[in-house]
PDB file of N, CA and C in Angstrom:
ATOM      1  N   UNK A   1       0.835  -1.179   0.000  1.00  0.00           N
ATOM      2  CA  UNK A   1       0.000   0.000   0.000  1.00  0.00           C
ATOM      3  C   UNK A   1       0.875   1.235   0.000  1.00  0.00           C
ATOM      4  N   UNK A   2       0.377   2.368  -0.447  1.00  0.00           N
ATOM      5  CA  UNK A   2       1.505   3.609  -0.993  1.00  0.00           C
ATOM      6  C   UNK A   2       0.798   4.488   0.461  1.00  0.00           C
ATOM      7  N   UNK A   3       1.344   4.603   1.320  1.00  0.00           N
ATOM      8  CA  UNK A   3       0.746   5.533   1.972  1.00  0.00           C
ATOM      9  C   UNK A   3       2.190   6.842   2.390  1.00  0.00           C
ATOM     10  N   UNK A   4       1.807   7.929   2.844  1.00  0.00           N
ATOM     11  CA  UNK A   4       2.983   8.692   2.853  1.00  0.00           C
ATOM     12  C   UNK A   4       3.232   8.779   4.098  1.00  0.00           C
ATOM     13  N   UNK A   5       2.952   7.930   5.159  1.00  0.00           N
ATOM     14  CA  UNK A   5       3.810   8.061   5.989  1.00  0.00           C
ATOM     15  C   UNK A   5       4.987   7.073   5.811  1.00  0.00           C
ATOM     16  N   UNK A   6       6.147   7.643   6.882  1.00  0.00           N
ATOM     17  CA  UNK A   6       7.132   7.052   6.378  1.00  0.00           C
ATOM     18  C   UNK A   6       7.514   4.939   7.398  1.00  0.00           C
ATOM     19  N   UNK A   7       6.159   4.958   7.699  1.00  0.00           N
ATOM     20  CA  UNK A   7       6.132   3.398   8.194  1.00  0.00           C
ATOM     21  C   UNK A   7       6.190   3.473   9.825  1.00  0.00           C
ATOM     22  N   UNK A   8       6.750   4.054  10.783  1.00  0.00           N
ATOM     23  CA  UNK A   8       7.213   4.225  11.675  1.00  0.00           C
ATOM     24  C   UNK A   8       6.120   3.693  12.506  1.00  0.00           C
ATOM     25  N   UNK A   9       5.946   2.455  13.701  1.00  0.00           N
ATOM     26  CA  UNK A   9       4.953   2.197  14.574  1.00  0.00           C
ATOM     27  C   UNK A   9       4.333   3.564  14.898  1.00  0.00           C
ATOM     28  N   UNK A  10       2.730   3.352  15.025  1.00  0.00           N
ATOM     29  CA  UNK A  10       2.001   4.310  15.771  1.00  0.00           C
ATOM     30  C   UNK A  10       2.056   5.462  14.792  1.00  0.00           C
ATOM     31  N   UNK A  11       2.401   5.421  14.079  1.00  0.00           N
ATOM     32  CA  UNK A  11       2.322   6.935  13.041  1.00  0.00           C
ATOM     33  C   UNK A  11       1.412   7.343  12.190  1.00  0.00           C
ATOM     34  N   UNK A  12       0.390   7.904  11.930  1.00  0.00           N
ATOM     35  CA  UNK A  12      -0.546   7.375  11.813  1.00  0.00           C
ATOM     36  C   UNK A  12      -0.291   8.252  10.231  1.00  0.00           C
ATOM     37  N   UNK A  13      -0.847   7.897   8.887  1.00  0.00           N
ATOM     38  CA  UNK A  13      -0.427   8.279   7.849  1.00  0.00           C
ATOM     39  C   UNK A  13      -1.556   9.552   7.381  1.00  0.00           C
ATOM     40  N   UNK A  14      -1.449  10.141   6.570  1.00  0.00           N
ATOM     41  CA  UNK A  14      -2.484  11.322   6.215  1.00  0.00           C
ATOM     42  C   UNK A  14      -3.939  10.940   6.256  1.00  0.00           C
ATOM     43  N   UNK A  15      -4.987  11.985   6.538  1.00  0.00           N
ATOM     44  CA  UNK A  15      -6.462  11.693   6.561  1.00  0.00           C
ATOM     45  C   UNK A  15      -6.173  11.243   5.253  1.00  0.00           C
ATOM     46  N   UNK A  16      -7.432  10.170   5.682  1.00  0.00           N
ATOM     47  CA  UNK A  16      -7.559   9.258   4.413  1.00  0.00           C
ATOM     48  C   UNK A  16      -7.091   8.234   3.558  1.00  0.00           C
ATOM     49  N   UNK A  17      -5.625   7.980   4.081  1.00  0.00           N
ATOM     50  CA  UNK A  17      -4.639   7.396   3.854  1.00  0.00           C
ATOM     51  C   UNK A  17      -4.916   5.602   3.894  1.00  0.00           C
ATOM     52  N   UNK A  18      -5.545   5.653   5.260  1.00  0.00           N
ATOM     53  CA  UNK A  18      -5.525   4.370   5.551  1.00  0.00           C
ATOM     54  C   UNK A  18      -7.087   3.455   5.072  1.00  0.00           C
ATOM     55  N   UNK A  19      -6.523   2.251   5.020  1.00  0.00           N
ATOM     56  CA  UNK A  19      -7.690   1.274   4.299  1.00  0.00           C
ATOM     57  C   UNK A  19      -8.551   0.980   6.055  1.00  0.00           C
ATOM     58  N   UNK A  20      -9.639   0.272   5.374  1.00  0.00           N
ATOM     59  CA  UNK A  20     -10.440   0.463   6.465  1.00  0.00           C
ATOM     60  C   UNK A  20      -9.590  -1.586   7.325  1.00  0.00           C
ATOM     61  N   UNK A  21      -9.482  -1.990   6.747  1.00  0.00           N
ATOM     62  CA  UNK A  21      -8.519  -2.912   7.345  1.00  0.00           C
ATOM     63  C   UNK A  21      -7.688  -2.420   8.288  1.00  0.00           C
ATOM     64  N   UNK A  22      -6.871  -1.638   7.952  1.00  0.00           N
ATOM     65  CA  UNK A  22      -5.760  -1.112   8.911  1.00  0.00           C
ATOM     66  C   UNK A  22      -6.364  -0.255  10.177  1.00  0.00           C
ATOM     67  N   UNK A  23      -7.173   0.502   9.514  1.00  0.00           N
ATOM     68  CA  UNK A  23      -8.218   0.856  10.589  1.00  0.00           C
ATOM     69  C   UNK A  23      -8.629   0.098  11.944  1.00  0.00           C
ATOM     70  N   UNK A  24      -9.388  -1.182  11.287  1.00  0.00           N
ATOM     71  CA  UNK A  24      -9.483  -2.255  12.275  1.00  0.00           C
ATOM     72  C   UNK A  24      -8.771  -2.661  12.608  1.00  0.00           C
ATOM     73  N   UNK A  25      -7.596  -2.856  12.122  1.00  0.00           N
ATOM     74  CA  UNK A  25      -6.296  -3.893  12.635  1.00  0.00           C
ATOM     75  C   UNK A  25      -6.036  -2.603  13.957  1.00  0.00           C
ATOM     76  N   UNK A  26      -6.127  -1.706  14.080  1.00  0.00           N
ATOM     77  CA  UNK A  26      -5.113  -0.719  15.007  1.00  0.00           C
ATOM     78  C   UNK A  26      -6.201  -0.590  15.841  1.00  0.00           C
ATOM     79  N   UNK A  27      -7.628  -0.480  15.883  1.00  0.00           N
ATOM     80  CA  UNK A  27      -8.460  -0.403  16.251  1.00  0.00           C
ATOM     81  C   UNK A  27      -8.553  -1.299  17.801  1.00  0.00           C
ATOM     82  N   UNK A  28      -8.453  -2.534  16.866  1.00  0.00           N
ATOM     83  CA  UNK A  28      -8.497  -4.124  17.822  1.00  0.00           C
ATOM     84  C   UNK A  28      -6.960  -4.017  18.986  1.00  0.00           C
ATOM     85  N   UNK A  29      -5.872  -3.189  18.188  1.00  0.00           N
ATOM     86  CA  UNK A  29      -4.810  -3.336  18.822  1.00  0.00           C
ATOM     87  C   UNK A  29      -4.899  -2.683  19.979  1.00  0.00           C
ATOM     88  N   UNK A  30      -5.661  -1.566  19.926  1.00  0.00           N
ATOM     89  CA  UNK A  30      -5.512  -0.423  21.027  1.00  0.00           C
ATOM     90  C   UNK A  30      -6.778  -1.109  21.807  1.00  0.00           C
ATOM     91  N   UNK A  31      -7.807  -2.177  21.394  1.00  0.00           N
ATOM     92  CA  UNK A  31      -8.696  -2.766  22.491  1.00  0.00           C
ATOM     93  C   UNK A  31      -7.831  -3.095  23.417  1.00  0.00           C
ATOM     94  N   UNK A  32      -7.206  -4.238  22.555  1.00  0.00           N
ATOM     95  CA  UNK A  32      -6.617  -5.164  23.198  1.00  0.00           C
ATOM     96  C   UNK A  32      -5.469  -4.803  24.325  1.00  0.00           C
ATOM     97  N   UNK A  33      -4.866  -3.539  24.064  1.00  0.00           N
ATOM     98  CA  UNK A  33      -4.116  -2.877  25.237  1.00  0.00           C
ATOM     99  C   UNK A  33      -4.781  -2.327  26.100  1.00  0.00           C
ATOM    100  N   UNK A  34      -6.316  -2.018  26.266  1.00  0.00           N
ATOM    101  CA  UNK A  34      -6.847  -1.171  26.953  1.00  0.00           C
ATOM    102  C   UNK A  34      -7.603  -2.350  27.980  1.00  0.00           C
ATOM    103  N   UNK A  35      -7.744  -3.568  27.236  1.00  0.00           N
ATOM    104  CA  UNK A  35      -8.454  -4.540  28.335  1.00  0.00           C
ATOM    105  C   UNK A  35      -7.695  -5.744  28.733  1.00  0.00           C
ATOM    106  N   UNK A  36      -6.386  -5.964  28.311  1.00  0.00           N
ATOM    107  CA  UNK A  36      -5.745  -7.253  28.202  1.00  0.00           C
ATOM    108  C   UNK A  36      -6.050  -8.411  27.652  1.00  0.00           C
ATOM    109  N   UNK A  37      -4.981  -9.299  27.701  1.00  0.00           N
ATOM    110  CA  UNK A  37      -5.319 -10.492  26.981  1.00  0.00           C
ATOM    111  C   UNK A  37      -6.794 -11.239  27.617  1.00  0.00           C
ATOM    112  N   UNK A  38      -6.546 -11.313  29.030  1.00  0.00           N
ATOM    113  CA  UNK A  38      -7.859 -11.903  29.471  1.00  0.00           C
ATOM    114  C   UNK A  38      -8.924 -10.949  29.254  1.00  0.00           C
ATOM    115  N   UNK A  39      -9.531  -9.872  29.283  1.00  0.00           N
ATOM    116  CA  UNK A  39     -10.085  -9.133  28.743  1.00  0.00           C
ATOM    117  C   UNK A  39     -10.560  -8.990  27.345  1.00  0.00           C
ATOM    118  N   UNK A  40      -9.471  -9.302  27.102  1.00  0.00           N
ATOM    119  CA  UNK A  40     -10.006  -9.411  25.429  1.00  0.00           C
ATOM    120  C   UNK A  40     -10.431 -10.830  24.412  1.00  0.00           C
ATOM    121  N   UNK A  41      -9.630 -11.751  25.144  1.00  0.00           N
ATOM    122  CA  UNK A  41     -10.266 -13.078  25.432  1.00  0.00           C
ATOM    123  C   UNK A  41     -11.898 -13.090  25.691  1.00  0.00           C
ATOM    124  N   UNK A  42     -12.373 -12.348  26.761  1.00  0.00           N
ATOM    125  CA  UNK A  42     -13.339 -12.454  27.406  1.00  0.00           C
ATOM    126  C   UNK A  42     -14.712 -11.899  26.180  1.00  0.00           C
ATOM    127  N   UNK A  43     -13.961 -10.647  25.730  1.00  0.00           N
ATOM    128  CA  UNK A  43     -14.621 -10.002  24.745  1.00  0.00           C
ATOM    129  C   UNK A  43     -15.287 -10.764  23.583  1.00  0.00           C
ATOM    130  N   UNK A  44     -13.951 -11.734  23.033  1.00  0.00           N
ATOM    131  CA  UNK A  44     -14.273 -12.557  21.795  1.00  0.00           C
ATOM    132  C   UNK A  44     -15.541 -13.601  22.519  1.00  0.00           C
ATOM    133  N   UNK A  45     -15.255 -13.747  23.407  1.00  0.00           N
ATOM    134  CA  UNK A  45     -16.627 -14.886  23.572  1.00  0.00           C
ATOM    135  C   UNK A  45     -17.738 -14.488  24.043  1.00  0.00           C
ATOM    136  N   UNK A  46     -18.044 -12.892  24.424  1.00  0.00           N
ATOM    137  CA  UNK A  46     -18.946 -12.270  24.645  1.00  0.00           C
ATOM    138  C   UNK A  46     -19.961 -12.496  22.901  1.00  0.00           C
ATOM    139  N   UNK A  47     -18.747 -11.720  22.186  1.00  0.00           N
ATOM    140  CA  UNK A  47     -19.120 -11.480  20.749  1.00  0.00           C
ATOM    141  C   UNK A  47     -19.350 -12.776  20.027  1.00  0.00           C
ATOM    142  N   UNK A  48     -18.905 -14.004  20.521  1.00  0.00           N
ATOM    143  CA  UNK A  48     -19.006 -14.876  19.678  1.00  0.00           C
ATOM    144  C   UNK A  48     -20.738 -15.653  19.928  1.00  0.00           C
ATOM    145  N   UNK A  49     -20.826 -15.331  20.880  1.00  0.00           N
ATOM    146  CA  UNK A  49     -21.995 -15.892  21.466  1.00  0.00           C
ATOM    147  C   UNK A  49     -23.586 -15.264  21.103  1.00  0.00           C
ATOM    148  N   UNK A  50     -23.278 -13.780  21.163  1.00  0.00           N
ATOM    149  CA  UNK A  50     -24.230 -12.490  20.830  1.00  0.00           C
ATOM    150  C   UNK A  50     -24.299 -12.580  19.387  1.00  0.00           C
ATOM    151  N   UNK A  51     -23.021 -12.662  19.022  1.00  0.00           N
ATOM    152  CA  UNK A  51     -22.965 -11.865  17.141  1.00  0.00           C
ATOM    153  C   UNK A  51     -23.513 -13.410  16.367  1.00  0.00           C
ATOM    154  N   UNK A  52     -23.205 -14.478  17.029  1.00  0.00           N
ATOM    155  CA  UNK A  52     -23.816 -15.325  16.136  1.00  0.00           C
ATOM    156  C   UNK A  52     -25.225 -15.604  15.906  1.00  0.00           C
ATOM    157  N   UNK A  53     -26.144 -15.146  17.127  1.00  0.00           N
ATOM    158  CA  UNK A  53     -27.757 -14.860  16.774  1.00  0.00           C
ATOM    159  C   UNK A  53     -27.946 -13.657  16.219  1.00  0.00           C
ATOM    160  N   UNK A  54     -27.358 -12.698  15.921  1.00  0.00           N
ATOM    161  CA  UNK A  54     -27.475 -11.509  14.787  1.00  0.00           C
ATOM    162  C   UNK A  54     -26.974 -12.267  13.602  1.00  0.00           C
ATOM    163  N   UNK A  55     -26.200 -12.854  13.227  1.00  0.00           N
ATOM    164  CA  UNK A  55     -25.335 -13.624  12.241  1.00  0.00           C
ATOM    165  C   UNK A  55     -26.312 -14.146  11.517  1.00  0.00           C
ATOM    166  N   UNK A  56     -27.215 -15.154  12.205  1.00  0.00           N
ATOM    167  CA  UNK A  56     -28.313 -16.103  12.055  1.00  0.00           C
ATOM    168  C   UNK A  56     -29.574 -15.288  11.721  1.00  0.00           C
ATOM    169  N   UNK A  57     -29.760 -14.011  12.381  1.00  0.00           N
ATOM    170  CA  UNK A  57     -31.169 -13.477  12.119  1.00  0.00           C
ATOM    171  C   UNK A  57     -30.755 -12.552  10.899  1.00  0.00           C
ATOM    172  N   UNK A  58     -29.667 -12.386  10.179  1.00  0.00           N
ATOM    173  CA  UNK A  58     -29.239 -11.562   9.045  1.00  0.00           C
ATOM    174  C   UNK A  58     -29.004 -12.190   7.908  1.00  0.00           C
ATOM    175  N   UNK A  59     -28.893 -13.817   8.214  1.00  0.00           N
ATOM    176  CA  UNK A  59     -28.391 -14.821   6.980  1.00  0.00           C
ATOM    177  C   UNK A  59     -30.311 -14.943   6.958  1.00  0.00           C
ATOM    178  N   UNK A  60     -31.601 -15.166   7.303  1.00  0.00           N
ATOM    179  CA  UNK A  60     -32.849 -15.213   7.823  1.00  0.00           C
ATOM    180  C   UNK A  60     -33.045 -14.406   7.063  1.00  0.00           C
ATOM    181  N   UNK A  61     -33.222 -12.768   7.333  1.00  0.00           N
ATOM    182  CA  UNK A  61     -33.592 -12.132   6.334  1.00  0.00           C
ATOM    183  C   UNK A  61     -33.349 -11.923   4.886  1.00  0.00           C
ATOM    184  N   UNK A  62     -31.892 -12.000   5.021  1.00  0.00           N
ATOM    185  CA  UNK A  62     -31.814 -12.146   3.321  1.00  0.00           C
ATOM    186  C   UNK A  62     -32.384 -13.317   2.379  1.00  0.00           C
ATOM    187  N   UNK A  63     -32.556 -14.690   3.277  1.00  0.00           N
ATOM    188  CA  UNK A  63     -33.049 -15.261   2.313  1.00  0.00           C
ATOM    189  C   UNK A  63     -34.567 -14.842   1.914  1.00  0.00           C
ATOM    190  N   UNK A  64     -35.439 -14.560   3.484  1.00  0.00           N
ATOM    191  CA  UNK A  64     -36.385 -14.149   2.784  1.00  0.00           C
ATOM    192  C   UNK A  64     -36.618 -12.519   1.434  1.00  0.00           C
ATOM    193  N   UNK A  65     -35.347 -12.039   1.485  1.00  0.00           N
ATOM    194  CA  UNK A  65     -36.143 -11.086   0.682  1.00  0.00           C
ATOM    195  C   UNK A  65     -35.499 -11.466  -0.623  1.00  0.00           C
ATOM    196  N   UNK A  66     -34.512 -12.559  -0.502  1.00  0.00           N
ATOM    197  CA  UNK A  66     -34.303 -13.535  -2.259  1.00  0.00           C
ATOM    198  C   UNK A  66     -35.593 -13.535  -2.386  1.00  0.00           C
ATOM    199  N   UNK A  67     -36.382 -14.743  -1.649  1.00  0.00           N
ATOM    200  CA  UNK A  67     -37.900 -15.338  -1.732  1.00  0.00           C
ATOM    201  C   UNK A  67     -38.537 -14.803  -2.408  1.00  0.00           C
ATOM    202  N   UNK A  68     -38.875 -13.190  -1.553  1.00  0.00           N
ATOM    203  CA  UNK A  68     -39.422 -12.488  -2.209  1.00  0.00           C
ATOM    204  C   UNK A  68     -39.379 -11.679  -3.547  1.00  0.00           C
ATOM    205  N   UNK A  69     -38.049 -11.559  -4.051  1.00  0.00           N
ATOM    206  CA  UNK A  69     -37.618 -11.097  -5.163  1.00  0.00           C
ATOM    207  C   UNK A  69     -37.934 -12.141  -6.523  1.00  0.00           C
ATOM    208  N   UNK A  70     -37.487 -12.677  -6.172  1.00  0.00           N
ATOM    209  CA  UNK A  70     -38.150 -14.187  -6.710  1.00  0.00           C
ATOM    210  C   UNK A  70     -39.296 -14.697  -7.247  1.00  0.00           C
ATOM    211  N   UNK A  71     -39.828 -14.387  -5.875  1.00  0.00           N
ATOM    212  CA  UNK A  71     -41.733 -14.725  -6.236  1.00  0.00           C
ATOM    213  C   UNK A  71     -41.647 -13.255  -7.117  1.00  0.00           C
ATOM    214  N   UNK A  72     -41.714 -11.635  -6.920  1.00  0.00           N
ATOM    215  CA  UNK A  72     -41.827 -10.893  -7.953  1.00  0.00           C
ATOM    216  C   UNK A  72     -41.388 -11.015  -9.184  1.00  0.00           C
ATOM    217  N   UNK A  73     -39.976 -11.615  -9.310  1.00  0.00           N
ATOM    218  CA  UNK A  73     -40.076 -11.795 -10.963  1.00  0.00           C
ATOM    219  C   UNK A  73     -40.842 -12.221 -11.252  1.00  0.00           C
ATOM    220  N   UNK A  74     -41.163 -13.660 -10.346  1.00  0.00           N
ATOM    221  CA  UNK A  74     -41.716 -15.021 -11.150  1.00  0.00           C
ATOM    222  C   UNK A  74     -43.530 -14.090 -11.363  1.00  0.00           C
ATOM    223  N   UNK A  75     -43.743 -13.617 -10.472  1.00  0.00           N
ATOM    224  CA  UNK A  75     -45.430 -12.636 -10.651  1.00  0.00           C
ATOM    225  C   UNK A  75     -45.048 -11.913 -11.858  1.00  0.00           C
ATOM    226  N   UNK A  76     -44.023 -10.957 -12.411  1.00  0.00           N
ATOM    227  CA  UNK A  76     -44.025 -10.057 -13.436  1.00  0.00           C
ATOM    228  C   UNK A  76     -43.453 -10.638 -14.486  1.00  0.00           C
ATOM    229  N   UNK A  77     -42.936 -12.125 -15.170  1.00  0.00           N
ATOM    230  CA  UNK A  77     -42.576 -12.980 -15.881  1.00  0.00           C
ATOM    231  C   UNK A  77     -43.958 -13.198 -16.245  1.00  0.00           C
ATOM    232  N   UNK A  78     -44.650 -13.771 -15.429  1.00  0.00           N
ATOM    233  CA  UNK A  78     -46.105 -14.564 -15.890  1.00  0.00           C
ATOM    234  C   UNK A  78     -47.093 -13.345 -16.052  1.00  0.00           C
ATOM    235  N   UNK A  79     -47.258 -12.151 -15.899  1.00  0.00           N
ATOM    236  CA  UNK A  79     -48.099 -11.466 -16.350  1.00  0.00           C
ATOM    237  C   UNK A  79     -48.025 -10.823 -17.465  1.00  0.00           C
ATOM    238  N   UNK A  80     -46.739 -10.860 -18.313  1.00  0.00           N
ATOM    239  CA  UNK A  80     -46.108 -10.306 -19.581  1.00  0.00           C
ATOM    240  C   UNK A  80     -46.296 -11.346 -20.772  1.00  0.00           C
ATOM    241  N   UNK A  81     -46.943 -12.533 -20.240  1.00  0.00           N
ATOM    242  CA  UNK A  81     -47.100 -13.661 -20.916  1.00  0.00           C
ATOM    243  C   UNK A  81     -48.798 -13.445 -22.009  1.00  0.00           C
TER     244      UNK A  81
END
């Protein structure tokens, strides 16, 4: 990645510079110093536990609104007939 800072830990490169990856990557880093390993341990299984019934109720909706997209073609296919 071309960014203009010159690499240096903690340096943070011009607005805008950074990908939203790196973002998160520094993001998670500065959690993870602010709560520790057990802390942050603790975190992932908070999240793993919570985010996977959002996970589940978001994979849920999308199929239904395939369904529904679906059944509308298939309604505006057969009325052009």
């Amino acid at each position: 990645m071309d960014h203009k800072s010159d690499g240096k830990k903690g340096e943070m490169p011009e607005k805008g510079e950074m990908s939203v990856r790196e973002a998160g990557k520094r993001g998670g880093e500065a959690r993870k110093e602010e709560l520790g390993h057990e802390g942050y341990v603790e975190l992932g299984h908070m999240g793993g536990s919570k985010g996977g019934q959002r996970v589940r109720e978001l994979i849920e909706e999308g199929r239904e609104a395939e369904e529904e997209k679906r059944h509308a073609e298939d309604k505006s296919h057969s009325s052009k007939k």
